[in-house]
Structure formats: C-alpha cells, structure tokens
Protein backbone atom coordinates (compact mmCIF):
# COMPACT_ATOMS: atom_id res chain seq x y z
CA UNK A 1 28.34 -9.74 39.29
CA UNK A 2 25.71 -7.58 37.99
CA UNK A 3 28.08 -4.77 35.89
CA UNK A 4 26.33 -2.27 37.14
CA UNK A 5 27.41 -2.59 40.63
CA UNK A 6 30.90 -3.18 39.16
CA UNK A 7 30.52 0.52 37.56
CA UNK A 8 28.53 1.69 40.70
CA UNK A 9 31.55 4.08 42.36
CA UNK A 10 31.84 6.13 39.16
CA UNK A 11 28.16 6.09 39.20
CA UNK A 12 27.70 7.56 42.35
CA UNK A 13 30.58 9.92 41.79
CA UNK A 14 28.79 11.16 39.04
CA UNK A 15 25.38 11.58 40.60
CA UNK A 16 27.47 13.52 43.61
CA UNK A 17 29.16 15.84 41.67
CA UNK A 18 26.83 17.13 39.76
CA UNK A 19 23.04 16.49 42.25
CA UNK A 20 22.47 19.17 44.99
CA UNK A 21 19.48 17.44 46.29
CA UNK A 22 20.78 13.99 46.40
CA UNK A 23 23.16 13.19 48.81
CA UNK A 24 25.90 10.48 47.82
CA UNK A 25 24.30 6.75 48.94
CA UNK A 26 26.30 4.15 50.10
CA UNK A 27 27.05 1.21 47.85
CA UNK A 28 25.20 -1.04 50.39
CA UNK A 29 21.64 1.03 49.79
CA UNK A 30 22.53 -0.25 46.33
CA UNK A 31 20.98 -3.73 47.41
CA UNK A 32 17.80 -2.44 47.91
CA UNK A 33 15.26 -1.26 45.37
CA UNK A 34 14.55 1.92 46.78
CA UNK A 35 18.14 2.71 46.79
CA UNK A 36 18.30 0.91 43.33
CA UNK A 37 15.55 3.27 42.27
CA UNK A 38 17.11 6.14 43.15
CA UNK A 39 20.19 5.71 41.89
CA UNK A 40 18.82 4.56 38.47
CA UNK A 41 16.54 8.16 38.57
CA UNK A 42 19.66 10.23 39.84
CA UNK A 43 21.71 9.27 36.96
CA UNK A 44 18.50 9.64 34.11
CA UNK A 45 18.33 13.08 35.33
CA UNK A 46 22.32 13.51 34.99
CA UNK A 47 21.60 12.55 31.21
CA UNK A 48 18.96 15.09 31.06
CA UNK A 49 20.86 18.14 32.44
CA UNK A 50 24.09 17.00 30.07
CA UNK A 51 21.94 17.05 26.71
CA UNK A 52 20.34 20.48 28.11
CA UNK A 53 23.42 21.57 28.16
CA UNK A 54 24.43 20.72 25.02
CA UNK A 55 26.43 17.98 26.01
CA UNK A 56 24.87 15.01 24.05
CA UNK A 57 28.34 12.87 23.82
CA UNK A 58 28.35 13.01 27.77
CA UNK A 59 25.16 12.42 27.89
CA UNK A 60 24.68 9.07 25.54
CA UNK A 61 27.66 7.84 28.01
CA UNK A 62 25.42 8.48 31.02
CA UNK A 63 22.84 6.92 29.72
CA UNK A 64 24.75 4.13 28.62
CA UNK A 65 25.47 3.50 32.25
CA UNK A 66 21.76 2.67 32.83
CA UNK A 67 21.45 0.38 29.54
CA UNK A 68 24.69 -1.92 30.56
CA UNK A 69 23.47 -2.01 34.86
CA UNK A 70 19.31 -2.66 34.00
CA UNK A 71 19.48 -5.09 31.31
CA UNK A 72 15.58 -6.18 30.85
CA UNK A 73 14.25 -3.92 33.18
CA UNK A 74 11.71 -0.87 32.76
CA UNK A 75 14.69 1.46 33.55
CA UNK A 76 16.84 -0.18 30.39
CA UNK A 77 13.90 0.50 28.28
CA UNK A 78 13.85 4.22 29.17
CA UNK A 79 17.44 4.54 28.91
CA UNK A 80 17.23 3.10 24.78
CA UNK A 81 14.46 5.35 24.57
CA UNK A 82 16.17 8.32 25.84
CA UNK A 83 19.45 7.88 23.84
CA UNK A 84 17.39 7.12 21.04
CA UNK A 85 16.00 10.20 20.88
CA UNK A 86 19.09 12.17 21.41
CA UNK A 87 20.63 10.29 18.23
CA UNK A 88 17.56 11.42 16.11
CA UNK A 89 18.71 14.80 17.27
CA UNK A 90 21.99 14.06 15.94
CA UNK A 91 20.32 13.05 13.35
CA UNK A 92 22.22 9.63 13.69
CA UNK A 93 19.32 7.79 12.32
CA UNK A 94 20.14 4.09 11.93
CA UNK A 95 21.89 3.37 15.23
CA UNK A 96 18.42 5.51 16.49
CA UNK A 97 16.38 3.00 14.61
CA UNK A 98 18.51 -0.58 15.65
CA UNK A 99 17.56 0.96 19.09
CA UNK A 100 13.96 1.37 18.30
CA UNK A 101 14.17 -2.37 16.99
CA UNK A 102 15.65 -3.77 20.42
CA UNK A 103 13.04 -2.14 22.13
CA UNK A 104 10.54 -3.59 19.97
CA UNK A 105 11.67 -6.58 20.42
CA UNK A 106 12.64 -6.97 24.27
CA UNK A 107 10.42 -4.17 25.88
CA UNK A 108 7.45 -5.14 23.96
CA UNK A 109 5.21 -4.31 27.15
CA UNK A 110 6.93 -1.30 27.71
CA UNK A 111 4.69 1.58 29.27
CA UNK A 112 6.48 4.46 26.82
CA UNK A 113 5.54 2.15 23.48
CA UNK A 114 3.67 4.86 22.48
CA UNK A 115 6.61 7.20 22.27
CA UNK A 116 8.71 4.50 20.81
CA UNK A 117 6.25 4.79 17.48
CA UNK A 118 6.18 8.13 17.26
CA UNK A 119 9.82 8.63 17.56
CA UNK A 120 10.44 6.14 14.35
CA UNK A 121 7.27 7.96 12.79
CA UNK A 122 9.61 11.26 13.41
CA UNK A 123 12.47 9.28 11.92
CA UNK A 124 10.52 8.12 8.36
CA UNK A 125 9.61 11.79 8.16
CA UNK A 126 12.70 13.22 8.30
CA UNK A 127 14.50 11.39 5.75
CA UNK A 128 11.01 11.61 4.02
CA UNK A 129 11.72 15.28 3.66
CA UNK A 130 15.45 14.78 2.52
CA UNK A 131 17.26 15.57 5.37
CA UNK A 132 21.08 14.02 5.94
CA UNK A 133 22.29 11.01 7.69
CA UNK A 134 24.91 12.85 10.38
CA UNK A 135 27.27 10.14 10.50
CA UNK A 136 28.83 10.07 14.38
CA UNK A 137 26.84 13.46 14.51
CA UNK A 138 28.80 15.83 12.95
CA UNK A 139 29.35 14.40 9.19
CA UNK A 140 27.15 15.03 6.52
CA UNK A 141 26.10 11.69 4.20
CA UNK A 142 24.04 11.37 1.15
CA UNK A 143 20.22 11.93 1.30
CA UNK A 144 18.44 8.90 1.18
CA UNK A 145 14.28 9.16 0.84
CA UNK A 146 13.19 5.87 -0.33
CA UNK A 147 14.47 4.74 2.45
CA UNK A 148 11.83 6.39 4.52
CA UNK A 149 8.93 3.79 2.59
CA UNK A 150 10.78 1.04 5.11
CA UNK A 151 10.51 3.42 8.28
CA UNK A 152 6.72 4.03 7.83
CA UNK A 153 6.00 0.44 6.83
CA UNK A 154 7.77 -0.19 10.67
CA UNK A 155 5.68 2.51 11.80
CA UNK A 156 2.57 0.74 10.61
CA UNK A 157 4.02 -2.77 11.68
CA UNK A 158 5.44 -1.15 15.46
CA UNK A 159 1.40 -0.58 15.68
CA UNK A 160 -1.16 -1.03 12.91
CA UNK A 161 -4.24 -0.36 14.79
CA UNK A 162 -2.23 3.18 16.54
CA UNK A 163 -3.30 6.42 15.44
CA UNK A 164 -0.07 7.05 13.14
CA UNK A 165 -1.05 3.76 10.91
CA UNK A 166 -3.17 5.53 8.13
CA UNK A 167 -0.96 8.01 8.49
CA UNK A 168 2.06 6.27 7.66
CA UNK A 169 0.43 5.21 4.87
CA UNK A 170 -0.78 8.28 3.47
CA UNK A 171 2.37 9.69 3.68
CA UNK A 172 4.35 7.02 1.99
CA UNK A 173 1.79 6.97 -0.86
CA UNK A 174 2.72 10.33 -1.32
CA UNK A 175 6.66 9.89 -1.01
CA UNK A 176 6.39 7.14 -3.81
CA UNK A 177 4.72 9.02 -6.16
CA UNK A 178 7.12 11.71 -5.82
CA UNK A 179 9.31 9.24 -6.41
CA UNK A 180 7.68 7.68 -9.35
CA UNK A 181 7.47 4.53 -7.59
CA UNK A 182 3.72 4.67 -8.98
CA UNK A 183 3.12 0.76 -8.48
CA UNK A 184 4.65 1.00 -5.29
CA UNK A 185 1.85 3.87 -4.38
CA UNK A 186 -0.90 1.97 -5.96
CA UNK A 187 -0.23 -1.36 -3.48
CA UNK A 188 -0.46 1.43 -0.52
CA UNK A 189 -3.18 3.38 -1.13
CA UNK A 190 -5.31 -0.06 -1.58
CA UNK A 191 -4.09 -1.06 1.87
CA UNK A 192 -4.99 2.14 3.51
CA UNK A 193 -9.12 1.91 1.78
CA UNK A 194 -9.03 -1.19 2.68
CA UNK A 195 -7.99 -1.90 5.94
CA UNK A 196 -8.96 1.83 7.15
CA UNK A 197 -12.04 2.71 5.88
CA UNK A 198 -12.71 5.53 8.71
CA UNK A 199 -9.49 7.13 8.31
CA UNK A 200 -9.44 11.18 7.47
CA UNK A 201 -7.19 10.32 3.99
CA UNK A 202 -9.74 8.20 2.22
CA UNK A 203 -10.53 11.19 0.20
CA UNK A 204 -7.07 11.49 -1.13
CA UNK A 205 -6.63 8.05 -0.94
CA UNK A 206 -9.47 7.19 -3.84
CA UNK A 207 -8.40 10.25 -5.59
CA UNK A 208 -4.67 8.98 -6.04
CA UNK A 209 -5.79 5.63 -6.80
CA UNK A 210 -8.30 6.73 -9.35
CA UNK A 211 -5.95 8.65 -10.88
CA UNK A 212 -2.94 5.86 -10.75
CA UNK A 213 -5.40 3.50 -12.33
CA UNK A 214 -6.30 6.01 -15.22
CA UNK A 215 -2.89 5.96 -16.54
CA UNK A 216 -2.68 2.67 -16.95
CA UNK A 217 -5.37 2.47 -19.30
CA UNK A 218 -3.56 3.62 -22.18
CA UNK A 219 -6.61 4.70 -24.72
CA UNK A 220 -9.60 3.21 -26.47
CA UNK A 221 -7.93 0.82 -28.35
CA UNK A 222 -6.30 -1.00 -25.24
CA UNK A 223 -7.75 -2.97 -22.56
CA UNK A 224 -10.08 -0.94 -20.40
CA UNK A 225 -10.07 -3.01 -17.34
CA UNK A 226 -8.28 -0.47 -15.55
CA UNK A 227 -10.41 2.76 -16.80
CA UNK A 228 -13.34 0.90 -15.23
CA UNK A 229 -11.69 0.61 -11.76
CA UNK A 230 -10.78 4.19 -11.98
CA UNK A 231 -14.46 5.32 -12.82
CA UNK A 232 -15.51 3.49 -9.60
CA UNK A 233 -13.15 5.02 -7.30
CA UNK A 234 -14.27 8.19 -8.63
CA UNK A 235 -17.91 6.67 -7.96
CA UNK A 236 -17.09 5.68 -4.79
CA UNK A 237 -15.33 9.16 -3.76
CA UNK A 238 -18.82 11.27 -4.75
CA UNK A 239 -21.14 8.96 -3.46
CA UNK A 240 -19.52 8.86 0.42
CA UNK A 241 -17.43 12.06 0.22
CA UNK A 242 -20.04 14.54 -2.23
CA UNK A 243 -18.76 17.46 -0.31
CA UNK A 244 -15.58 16.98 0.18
CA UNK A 245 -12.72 18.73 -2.09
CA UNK A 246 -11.43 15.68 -3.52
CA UNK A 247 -14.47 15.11 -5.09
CA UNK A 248 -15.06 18.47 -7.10
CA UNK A 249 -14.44 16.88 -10.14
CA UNK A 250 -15.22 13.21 -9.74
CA UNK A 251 -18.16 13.67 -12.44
CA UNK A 252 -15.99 15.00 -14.98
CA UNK A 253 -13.80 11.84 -14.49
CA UNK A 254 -16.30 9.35 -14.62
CA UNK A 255 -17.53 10.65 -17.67
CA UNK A 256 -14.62 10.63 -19.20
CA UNK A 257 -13.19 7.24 -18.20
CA UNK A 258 -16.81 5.61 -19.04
CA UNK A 259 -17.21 7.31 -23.15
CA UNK A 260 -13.23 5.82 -23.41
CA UNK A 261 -14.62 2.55 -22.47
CA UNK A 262 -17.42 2.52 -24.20
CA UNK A 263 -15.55 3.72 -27.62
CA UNK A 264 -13.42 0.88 -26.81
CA UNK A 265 -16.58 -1.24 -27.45
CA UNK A 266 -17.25 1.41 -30.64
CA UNK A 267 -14.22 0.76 -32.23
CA UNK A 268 -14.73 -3.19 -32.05
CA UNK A 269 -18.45 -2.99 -33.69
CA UNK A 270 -16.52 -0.85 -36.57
CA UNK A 271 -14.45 -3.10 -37.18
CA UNK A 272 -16.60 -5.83 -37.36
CA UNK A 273 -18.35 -3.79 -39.70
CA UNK A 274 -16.78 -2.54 -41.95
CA UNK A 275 -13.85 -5.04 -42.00
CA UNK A 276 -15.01 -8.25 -41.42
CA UNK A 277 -18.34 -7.99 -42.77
CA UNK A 278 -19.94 -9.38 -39.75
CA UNK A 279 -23.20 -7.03 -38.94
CA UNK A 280 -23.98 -9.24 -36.03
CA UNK A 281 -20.87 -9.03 -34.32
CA UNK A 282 -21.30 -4.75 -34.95
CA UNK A 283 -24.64 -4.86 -33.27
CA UNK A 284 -23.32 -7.07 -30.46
CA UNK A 285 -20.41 -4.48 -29.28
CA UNK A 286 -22.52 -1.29 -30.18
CA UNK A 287 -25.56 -2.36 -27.77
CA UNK A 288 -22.42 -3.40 -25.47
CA UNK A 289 -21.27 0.50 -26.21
CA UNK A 290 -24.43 1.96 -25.28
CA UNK A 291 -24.67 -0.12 -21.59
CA UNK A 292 -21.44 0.92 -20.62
CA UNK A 293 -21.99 4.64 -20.77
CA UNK A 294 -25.75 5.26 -21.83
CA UNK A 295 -25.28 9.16 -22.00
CA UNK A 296 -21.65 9.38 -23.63
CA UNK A 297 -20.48 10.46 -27.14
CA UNK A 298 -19.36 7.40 -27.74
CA UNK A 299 -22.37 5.91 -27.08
CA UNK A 300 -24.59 8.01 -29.87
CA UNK A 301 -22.10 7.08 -32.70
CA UNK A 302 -23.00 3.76 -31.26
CA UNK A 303 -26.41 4.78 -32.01
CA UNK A 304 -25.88 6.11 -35.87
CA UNK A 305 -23.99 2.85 -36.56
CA UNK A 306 -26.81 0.78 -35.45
CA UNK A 307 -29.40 2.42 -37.01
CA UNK A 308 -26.99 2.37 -40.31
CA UNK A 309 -26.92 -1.27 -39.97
CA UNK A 310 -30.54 -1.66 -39.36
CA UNK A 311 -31.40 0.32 -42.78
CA UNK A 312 -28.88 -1.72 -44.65
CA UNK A 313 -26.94 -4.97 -43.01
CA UNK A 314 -24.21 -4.87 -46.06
CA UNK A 315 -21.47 -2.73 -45.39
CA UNK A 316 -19.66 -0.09 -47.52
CA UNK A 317 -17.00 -1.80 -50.30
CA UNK A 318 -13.62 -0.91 -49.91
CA UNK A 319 -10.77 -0.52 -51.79
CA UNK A 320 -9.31 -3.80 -50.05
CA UNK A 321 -12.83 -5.58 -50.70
CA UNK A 322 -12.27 -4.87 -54.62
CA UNK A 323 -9.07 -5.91 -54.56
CA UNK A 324 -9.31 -9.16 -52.39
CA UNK A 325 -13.08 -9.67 -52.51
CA UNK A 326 -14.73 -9.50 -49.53
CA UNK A 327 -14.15 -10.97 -46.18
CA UNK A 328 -16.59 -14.00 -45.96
CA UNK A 329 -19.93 -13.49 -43.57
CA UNK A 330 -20.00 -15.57 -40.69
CA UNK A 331 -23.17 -18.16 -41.51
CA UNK A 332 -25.70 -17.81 -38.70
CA UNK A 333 -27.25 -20.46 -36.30
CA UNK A 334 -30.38 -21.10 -37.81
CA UNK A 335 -31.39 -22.13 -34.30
CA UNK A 336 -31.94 -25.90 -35.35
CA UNK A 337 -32.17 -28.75 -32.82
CA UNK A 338 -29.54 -31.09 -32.60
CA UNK A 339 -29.76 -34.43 -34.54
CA UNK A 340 -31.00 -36.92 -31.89
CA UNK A 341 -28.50 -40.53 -31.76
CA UNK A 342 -30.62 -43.43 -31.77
CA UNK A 343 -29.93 -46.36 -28.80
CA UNK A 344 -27.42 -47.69 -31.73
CA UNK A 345 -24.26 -46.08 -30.45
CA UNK A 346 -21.95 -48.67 -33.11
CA UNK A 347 -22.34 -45.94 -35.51
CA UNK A 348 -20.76 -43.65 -33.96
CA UNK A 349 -17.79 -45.85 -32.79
CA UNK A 350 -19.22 -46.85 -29.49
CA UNK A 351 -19.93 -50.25 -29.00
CA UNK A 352 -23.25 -51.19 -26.56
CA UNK A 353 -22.30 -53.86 -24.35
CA UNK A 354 -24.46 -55.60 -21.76
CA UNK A 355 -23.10 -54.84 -17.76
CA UNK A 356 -21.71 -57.05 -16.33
CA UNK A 357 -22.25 -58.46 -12.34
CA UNK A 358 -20.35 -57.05 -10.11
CA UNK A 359 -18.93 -60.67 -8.44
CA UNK A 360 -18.12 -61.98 -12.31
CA UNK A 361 -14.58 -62.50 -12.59
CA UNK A 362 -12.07 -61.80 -15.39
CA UNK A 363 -12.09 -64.59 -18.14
CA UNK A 364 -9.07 -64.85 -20.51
C-alpha cells in the first residue's frame, strides 16, 4: 500500500486543523487525482505557513509527508525542492545539497530545474563567502571555502549552457586565487575563454590569466614560454576589449613581457660571445632578439652587440681566456657538396647483389 495513504488520516488532520478554506476530504476522494491533487497542495501550503511562522522543524516534517506519499512524481520533486531550500536557510548545507543531487538525478525533467541550479549556485556562494555549516541548524561548524570550488563545478555540470555557467566559473577563479590555489585558477579561467567566448567576464578572465602566466616566467634567464602566452592574452584583451577597464594597461604589459623575452635571447648571444667565442651563434640569437620585440631595450643592446661584432668578429680576452686559453671556435660549413658514392657500394660495407625472382626458392 502506497505509504501515503497509510499516513493519509494524520494528513488530513493536519490539513483540517490548520486550512479554513479547505474542508476535510474523505479518504475515498483520496483515489482520485483531483482529490489526490488537492490534498498534495493543501499540505505544501501547510509547509509554507509553518516556515512563515518560523516553524522550519514542523515544517521539514510536513513536507516530508509529501516526499515519502509521491515518490517519482512532480509533487515529490517540489517537496525536495522546498525542504531544500529551508535547510539552506538553516544553513544545513550538505543534507541541502544530497537533496539537490536526488533531484538531479530522478527529476531530471523537472519543470522547477531552473530553481534547483540556482539554489546550489546560492549554496557555493555562501560557503564561498565563509559562512558556517549549522549542523542540525542550530550548531556552529568550521568554515570550509574550498569546498565551494566543488559546488560551482556542480553548478556548471547541473547546467553548462544556463546562464549561471560563466558565472560559476568566474567566481571560482576568483575563490582559488584567494586561496592561492593559482594552478587551480589558471585550469578555470582557460575553460571559461574557451568554452564562453561571449560571456561578460572575458575581460577579467584574460586579465587573470595573463597575469597567472606572468609569474610563472621567472626572469630572463629562464624559459620564456610562459611570458609569451601572457603577452598574447594581454594582446588579445586590447585588441577585442580596447575600451574596456581591464585593458588600461595591457600595453604596458606587453611591453614588458616582450623586452624580458627578447633579453632572454640577449643574454644567449652574450654568452656565445663573449664565452664561447662563437660570433655566429651571437648574431643568430641577437637578430632572434630584435624579432621578438623590434622596439624594446633589449632589442637595441641587441643592436650595439651586433654592430660590435660586425666591426670586429673576435671577442674581448678574459681573465679565464688567459688563464685557460680560449674556448675553441666552432669551424664553419664551408657550404661544400657532399662526396658522391660511386655504384660500388663494397666500399662502404654494402655488398651489391643481383635480385632475385620472386618464385626462386631457398637453396641451402
């Protein structure tokens, strides 16, 4: 027997005692859906009046009734929904959330979905901003913000084409890096330029990136793989968002991050130079110096040097060179052909042997 009919009197006692426009039905008009209907609404507006009231215990037990007698129906899913809410008022947030998971998973075609991601969006930003886990509703538990990271990645998985997507991501970019979870923030704020390229955050978005990716290039004398990516999310920022606030100093950044890659290149033609007495090499990375960032400082050293080796293609002796003798100069392609191998391959330990048919067998 369906336990909601098994609960019905109480139900109905309920709905009598405290409905002035709803008349007590009998159990038969149960049977029927209208009567099933209205019994169903008469209690959901019980719950209603009991949490106005500031009776939310009473009222999670009311609406309890509903969840047990309409399992997998349209009235169950409003019921979760309902108590769900009233928990996030309790701030009881994970029994809120395993709710918001049921739903998700049983009432996927449920008319209030919309509700059901904004009330978990509500959730993420509330522990987002620190606030306590009310255990039963009345104790106070530790504060626990990472944890919010998980809620907006449900957000975004609950519906990733919704209106709260990019912002779910936006504002767990920003949660990690208060966190210092900075690689964390980088993998996000690629998703959301990515796979959002409309969205109202891109601005911030390729700022925060640009800047994430700046750090990691840790001067001239490191890799500058990273600097490079950074100057063309700056690009990228001024070039579709010139006006936009974000942007104000995108041309001071790319200038920057371009003259450290290019000294990158400097400091490699020195070297050469002046340490391994390779002039070639020198003129190789300076030209390399002066493509990266044709207008930089670096880039006009990278001019001076040239034209130094240019008047004279011996470098300075050193202390080290007078000691040790200088480092040896790579010799130079002169450019000539290859010798050409005549048919006789037997010089060269290969042997020239006539093919044979394809039907000839094997001989021992």
């Amino acid at each position: 027997m369906n336990l909601f009919v098994r609960i019905l009197p109480a139900t109905l006692a309920l709905v009598a005692c405290s409905s002035q426009d709803l008349g007590t039905p009998p159990a038969a008009e149960y049977a029927t859906k209208p009567g099933r209907v209205a019994i169903v609404e008469a209690v959901a507006r019980q719950a209603e009046r009991q949490a106005a009231a500031g009776e939310p215990g009473a009222a999670l037990k009311t609406l309890d009734l509903i969840i047990a007698g309409e399992v997998g129906t349209e009235a169950e899913a409003q019921a979760q929904l309902a108590k769900a809410k009233l928990l996030v008022d309790r701030q009881q947030y994970d029994p809120a959330v395993d709710i918001l998971d049921d739903l998700y998973l049983r009432h996927s075609a449920f008319s209030g979905f919309t509700s059901v991601v904004e009330l978990q969006f509500r959730i993420a930003n509330e522990l987002a901003e620190g606030r306590r886990r009310l255990l039963a509703g009345w104790f106070p538990w530790f504060r626990d913000r990472p944890h919010a990271l998980v809620l907006y990645e449900k957000t975004l998985a609950l519906a990733p084409n919704g209106p709260l997507a990019d912002e779910s991501l936006i504002r767990a970019a920003r949660l990690a890096l208060e966190l210092a979870i900075e690689g964390r923030a980088a993998g996000i704020l690629e998703r959301l330029i990515s796979d959002y390229p409309a969205s109202k955050h891109l601005p911030e978005a390729l700022e925060r990136l640009a800047d994430l990716r700046a750090k990691e290039s840790l001067g001239a004398d490191w890799d500058q793989a990273a600097a490079l990516e950074a100057a063309d999310h700056w690009r990228t920022l001024a070039d579709q968002f010139p006006r936009d606030p974000h942007a104000a100093k995108a041309g001071a950044e790319i200038a920057r991050l371009r003259d450290r890659a290019a000294r990158a290149r400097l400091n490699l033609a020195t070297f050469y130079w002046a340490r391994r007495n390779n002039p070639e090499a020198a003129k190789l990375m300076a030209n390399a110096c002066r493509t990266i960032a044709p207008e930089s400082p670096a880039a006009k050293e990278a001019e001076a040097l040239l034209a130094l080796i240019q008047k004279n293609p011996n470098p300075p002796i050193t202390l080290a060179d007078r000691v040790l003798g200088k480092h040896p100069r790579p010799r130079l392609d002169n450019g000539t052909a290859p010798t050409a191998v005549d048919g006789d391959l037997d010089t060269l330990g290969f042997k020239k042997e006539a093919a044979k048919s394809a039907t000839e067998t094997e001989r021992r």
